[in-house]
N, C-alpha and C. Protein backbone atom coordinates (compact mmCIF):
# COMPACT_ATOMS: atom_id res chain seq x y z
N UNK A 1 0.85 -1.18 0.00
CA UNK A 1 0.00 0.00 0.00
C UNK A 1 0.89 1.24 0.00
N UNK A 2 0.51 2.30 -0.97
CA UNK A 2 1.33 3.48 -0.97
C UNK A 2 0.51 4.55 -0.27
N UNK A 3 1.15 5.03 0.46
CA UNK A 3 0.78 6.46 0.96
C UNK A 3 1.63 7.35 0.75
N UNK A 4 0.90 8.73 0.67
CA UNK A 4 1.44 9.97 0.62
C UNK A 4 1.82 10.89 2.04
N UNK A 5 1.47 9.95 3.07
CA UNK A 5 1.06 11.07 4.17
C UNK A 5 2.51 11.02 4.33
N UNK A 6 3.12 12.08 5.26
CA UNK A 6 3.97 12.54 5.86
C UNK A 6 4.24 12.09 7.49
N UNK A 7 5.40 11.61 7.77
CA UNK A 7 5.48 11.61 9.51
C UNK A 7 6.03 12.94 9.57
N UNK A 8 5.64 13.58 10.49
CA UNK A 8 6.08 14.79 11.51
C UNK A 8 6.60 15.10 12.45
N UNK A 9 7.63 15.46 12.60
CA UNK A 9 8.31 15.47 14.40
C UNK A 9 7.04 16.22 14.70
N UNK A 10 6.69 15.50 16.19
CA UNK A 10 5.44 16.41 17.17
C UNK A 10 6.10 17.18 17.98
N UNK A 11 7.22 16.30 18.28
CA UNK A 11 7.86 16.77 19.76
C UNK A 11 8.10 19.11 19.89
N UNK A 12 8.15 19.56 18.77
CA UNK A 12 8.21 21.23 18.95
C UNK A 12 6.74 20.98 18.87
N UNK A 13 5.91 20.92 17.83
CA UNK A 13 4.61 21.35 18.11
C UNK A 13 3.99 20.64 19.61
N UNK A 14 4.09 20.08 20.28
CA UNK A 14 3.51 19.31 21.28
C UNK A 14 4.36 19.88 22.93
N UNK A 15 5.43 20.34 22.34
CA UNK A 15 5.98 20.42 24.08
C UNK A 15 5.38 21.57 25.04
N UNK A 16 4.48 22.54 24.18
CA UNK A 16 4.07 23.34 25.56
C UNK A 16 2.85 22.74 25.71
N UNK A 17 2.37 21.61 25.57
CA UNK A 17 0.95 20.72 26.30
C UNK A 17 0.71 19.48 26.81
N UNK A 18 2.31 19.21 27.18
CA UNK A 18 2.97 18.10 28.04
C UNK A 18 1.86 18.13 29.54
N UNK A 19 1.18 16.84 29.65
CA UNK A 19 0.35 16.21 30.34
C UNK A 19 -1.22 17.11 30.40
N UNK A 20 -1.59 17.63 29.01
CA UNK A 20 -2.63 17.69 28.39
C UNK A 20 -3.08 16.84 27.61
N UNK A 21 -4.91 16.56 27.21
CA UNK A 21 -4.97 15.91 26.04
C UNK A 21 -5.28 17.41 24.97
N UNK A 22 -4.76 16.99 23.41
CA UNK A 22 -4.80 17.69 22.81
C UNK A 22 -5.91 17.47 21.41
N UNK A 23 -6.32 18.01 20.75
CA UNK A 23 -6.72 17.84 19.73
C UNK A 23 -6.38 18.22 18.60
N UNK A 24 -5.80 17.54 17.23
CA UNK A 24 -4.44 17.74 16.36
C UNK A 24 -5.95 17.52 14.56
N UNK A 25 -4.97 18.33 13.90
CA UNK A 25 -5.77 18.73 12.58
C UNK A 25 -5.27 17.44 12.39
N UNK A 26 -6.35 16.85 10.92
CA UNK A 26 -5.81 15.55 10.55
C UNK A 26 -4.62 14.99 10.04
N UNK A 27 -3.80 16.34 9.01
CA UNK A 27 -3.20 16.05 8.57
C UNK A 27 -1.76 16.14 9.96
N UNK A 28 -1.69 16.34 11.06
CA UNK A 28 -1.07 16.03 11.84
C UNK A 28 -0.05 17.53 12.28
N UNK A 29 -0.31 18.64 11.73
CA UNK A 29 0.31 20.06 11.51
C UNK A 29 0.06 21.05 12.61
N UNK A 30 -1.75 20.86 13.11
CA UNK A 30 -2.01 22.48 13.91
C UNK A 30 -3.03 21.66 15.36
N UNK A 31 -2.51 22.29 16.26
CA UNK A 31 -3.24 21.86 17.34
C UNK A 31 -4.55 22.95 17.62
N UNK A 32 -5.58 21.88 17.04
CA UNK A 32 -6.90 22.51 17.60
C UNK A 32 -7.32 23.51 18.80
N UNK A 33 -6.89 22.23 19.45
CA UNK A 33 -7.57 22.34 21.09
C UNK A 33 -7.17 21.92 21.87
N UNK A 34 -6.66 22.29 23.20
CA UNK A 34 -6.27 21.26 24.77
C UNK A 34 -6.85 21.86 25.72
N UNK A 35 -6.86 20.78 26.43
CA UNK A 35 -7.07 21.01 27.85
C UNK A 35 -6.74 19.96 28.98
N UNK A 36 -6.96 20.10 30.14
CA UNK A 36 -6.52 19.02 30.92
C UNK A 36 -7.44 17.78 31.04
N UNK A 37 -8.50 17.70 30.20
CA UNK A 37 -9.03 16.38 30.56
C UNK A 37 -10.48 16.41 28.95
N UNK A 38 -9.97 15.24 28.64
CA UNK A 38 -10.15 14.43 27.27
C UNK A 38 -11.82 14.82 26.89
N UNK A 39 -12.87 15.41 27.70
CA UNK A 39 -14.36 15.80 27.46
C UNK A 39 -14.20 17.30 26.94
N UNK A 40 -13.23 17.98 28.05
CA UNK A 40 -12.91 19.68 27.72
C UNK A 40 -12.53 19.89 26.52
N UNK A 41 -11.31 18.85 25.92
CA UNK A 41 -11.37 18.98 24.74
C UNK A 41 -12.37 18.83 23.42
N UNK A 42 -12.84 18.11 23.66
CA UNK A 42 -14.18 17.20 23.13
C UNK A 42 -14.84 18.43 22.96
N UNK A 43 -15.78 19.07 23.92
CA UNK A 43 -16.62 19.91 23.98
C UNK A 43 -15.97 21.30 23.02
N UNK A 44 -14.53 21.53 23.00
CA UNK A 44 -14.31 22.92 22.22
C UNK A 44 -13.88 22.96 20.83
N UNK A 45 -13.75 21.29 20.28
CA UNK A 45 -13.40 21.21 18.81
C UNK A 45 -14.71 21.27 18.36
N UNK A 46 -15.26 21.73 16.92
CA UNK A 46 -16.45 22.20 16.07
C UNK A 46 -16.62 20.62 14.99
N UNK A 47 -15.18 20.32 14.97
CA UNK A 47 -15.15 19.62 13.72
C UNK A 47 -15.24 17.77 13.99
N UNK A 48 -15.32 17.63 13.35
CA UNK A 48 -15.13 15.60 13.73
C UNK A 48 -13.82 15.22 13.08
N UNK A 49 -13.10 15.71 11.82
CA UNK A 49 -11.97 15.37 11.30
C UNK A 49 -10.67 15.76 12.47
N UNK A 50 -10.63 15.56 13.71
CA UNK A 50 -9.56 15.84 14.30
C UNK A 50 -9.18 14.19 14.96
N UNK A 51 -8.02 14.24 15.18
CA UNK A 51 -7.02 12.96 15.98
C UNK A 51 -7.11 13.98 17.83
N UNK A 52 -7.65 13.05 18.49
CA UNK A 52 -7.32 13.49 20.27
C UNK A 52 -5.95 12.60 20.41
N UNK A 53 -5.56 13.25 21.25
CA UNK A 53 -3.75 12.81 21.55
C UNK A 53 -3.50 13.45 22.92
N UNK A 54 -3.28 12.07 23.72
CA UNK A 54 -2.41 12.90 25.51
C UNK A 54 -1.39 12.81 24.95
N UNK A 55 -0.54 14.12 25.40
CA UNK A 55 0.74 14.42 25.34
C UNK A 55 1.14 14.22 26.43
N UNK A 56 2.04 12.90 26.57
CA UNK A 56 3.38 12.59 27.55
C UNK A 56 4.48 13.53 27.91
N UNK A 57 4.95 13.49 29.01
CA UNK A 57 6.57 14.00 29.21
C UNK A 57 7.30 13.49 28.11
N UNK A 58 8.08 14.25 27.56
CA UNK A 58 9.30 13.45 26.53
C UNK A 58 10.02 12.15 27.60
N UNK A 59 10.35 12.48 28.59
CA UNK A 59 11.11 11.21 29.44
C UNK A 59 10.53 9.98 30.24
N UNK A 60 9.45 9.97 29.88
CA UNK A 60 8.00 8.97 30.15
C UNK A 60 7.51 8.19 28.96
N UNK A 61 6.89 6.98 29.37
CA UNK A 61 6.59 6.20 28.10
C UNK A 61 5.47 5.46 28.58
N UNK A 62 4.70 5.30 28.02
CA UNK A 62 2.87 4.52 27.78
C UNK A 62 2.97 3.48 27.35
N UNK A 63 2.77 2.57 28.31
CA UNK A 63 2.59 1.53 27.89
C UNK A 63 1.16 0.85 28.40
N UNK A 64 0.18 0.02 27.48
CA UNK A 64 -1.12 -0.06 27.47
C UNK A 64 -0.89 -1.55 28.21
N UNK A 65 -1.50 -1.54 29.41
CA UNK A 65 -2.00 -2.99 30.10
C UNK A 65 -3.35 -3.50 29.86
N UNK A 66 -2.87 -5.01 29.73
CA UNK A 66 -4.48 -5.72 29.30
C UNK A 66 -5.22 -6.27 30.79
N UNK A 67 -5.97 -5.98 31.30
CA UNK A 67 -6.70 -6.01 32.69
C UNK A 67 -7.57 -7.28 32.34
C-alpha cells in the first residue's frame, strides 16, 4: 500500500501541552484544542476530522495494560 502522508516530528509542536490531552488537525500540523481532561477537549473542537492525543513527558513512556 502506498501512501502519501507525511510523519512529523510532534515533539516542537507538542511540548508546551505536556500532560494535556490535545486535539491535532488531521493532517497532523495544527493543534486545535487542549485542555486538561479528554471531554474539555471534546466539547471545544467544532469539527469531527480531528485525531485526540495525551501528550506525555518526553522522558515517560505509555505503555497499554491488558486487565
Amino acid at each position: 500500500m502506498v501512501t502519501k502522508e507525511k510523519n512529523y516530528d510532534l515533539g516542537k509542536l507538542l511540548s508546551p501541552y505536556v500532560n494535556k490531552w490535545v486535539a491535532l488537525s488531521r493532517d497532523r500540523r495544527n493543534v486545535i484544542a487542549e485542555g486538561n481532561e479528554l471531554k474539555e477537549v471534546v466539547s471545544k473542537v467544532k469539527s469531527k476530522d480531528v485525531i485526540f492525543f495525551k501528550v506525555f513527558p518526553a522522558d515517560s513512556f505509555y505503555m497499554p495494560q491488558n486487565m
